[in-house]
C-alpha atoms as a PDB file:
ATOM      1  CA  UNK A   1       8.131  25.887  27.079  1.00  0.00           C
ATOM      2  CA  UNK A   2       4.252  26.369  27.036  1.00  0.00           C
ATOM      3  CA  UNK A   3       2.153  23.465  27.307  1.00  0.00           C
ATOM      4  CA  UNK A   4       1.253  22.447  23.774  1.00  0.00           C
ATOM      5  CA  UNK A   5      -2.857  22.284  22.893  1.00  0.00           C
ATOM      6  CA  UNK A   6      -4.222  18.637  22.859  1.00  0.00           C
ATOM      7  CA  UNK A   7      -4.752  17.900  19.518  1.00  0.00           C
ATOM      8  CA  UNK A   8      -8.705  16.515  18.659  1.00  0.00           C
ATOM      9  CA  UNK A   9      -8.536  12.658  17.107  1.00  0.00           C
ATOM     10  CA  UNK A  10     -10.909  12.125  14.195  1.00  0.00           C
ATOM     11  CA  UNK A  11     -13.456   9.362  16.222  1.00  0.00           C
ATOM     12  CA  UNK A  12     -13.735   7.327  12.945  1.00  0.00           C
ATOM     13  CA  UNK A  13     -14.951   3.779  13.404  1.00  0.00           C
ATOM     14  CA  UNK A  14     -12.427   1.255  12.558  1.00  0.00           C
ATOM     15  CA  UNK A  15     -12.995   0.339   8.946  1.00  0.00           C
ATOM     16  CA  UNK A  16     -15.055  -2.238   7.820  1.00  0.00           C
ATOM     17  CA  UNK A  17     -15.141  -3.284   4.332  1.00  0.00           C
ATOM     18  CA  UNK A  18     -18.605  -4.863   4.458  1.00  0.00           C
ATOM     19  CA  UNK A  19     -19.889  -1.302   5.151  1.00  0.00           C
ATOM     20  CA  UNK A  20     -21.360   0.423   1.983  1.00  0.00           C
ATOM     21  CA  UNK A  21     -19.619   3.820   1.926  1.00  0.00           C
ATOM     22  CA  UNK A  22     -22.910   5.234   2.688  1.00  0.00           C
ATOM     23  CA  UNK A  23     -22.412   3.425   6.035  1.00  0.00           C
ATOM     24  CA  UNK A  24     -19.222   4.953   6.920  1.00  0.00           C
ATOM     25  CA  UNK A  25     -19.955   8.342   6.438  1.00  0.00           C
ATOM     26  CA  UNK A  26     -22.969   7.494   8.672  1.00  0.00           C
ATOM     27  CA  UNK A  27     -20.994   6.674  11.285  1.00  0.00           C
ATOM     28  CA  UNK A  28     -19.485   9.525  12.299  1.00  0.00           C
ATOM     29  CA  UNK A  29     -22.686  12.027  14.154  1.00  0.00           C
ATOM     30  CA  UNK A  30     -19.931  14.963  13.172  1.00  0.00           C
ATOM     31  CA  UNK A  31     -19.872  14.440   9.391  1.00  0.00           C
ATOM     32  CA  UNK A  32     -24.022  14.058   9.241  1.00  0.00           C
ATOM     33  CA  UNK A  33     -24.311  17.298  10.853  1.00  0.00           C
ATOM     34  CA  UNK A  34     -21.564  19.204   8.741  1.00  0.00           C
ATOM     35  CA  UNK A  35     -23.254  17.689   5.496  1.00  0.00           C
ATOM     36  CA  UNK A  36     -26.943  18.190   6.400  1.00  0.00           C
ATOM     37  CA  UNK A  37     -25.686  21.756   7.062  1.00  0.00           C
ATOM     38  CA  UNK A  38     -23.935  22.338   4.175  1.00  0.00           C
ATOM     39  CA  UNK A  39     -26.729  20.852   2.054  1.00  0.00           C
ATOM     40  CA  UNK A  40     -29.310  23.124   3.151  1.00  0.00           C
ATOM     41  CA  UNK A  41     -27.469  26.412   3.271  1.00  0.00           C
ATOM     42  CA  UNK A  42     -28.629  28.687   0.187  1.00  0.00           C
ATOM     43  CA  UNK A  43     -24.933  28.637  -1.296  1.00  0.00           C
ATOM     44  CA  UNK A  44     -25.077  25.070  -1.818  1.00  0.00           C
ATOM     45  CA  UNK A  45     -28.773  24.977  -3.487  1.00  0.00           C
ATOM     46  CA  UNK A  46     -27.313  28.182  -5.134  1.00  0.00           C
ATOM     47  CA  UNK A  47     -24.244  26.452  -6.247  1.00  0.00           C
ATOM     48  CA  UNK A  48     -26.289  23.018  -7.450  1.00  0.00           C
ATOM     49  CA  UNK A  49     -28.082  24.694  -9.489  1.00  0.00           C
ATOM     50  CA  UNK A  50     -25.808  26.831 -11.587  1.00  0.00           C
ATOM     51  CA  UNK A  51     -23.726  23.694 -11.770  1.00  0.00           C
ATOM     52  CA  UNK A  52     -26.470  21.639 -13.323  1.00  0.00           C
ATOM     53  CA  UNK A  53     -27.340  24.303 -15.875  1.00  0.00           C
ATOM     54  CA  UNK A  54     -24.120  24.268 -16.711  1.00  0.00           C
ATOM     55  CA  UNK A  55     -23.534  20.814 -17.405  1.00  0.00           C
ATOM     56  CA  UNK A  56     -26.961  20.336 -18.798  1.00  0.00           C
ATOM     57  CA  UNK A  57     -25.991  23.044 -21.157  1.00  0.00           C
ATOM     58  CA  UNK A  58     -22.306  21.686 -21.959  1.00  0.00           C
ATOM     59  CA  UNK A  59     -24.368  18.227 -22.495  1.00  0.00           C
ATOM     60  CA  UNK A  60     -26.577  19.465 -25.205  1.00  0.00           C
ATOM     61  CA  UNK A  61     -24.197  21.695 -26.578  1.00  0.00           C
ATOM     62  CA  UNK A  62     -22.601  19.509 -29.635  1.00  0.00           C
ATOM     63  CA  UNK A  63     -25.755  17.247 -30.679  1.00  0.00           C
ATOM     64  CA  UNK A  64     -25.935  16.304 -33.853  1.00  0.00           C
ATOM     65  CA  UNK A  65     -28.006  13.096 -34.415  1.00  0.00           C
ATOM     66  CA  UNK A  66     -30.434  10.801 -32.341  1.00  0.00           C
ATOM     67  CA  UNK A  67     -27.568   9.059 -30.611  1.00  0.00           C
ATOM     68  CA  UNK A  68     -26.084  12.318 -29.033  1.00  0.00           C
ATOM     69  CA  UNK A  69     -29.099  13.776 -27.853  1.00  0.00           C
ATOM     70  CA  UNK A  70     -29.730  10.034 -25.936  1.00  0.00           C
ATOM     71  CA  UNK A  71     -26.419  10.063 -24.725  1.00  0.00           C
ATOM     72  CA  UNK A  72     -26.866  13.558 -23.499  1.00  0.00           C
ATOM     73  CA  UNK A  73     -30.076  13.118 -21.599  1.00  0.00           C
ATOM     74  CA  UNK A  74     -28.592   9.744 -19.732  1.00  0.00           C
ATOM     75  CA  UNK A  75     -25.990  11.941 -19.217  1.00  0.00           C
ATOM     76  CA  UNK A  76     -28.141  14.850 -17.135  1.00  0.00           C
ATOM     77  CA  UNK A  77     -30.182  11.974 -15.677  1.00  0.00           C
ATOM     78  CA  UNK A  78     -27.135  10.661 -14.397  1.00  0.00           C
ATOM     79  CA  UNK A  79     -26.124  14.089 -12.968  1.00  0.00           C
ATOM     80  CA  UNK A  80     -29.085  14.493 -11.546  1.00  0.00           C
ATOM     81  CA  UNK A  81     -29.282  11.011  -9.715  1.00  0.00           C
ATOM     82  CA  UNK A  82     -25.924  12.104  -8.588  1.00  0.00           C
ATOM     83  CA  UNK A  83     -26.920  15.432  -6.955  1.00  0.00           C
ATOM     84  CA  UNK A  84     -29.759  13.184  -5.302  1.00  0.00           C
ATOM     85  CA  UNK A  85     -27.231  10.498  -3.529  1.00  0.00           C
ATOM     86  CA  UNK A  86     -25.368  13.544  -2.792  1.00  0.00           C
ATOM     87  CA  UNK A  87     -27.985  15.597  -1.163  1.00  0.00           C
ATOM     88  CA  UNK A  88     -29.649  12.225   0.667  1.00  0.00           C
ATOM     89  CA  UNK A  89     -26.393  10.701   1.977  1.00  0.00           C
ATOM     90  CA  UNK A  90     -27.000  11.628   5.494  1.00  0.00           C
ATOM     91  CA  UNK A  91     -30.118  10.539   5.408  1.00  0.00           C
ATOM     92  CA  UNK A  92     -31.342   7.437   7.193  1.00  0.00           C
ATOM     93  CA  UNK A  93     -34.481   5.461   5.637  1.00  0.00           C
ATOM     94  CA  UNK A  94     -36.813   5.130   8.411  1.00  0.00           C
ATOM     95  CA  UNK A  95     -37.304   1.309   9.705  1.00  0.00           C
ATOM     96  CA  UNK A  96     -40.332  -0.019   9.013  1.00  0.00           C
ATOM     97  CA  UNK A  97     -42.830  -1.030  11.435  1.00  0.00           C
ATOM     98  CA  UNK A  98     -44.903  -4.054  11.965  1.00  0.00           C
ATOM     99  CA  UNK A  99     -48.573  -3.649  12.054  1.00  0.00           C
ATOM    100  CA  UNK A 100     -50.261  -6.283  14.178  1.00  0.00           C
ATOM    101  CA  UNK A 101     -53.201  -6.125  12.248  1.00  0.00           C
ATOM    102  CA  UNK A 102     -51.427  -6.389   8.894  1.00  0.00           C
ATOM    103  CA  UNK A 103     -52.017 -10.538   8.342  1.00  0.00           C
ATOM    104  CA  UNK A 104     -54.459 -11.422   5.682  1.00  0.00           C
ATOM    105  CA  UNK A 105     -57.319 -12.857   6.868  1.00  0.00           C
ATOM    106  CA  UNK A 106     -57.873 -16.733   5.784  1.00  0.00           C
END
């Protein structure tokens, strides 16, 4: 019998459930690369793009009074914050640094 290929584990971090989900998929280097990859290929910015036309489009598409066109914009703001969590998720905020010379003066 041939020897059988070793099999790669996923090296995902034990769960912790005071982790925001942000901070899981953080915490895996393999899944930041894959996504910042995938984000800026031009399929996906391709691919956004149609999609929100789409659904901006579908949004709008049976307005009738005042209250459907609100509901439609929250609608393609929320679609758009969306696509902005989606696009910024492997994204860490910078810590900030501590200017010696940021103390008032008294």
């Amino acid at each position: 019998m041939p020897p059988q290929p070793e099999t790669k584990k996923d090296t995902r971090p034990p769960f912790n459930p005071n982790q925001s989900p942000k901070q899981r998929f953080t915490s895996v280097a393999k899944w930041i690369g894959d996504h910042r990859a995938m984000v800026d290929s031009e399929a996906f910015s391709r691919a956004i793009d149609a999609a929100l036309l789409q659904y901006q489009q579908e949004a709008t598409s049976n307005i009738t009074d005042g209250n459907g066109a609100g509901s439609a914009g929250l609608r393609i703001r929320g679609a758009i914050e969306f696509v902005r969590v989606l696009k910024n998720l492997s994204e860490t905020p910078a810590a900030p640094t501590i200017r010696p010379d940021d103390n008032l003066r008294h």
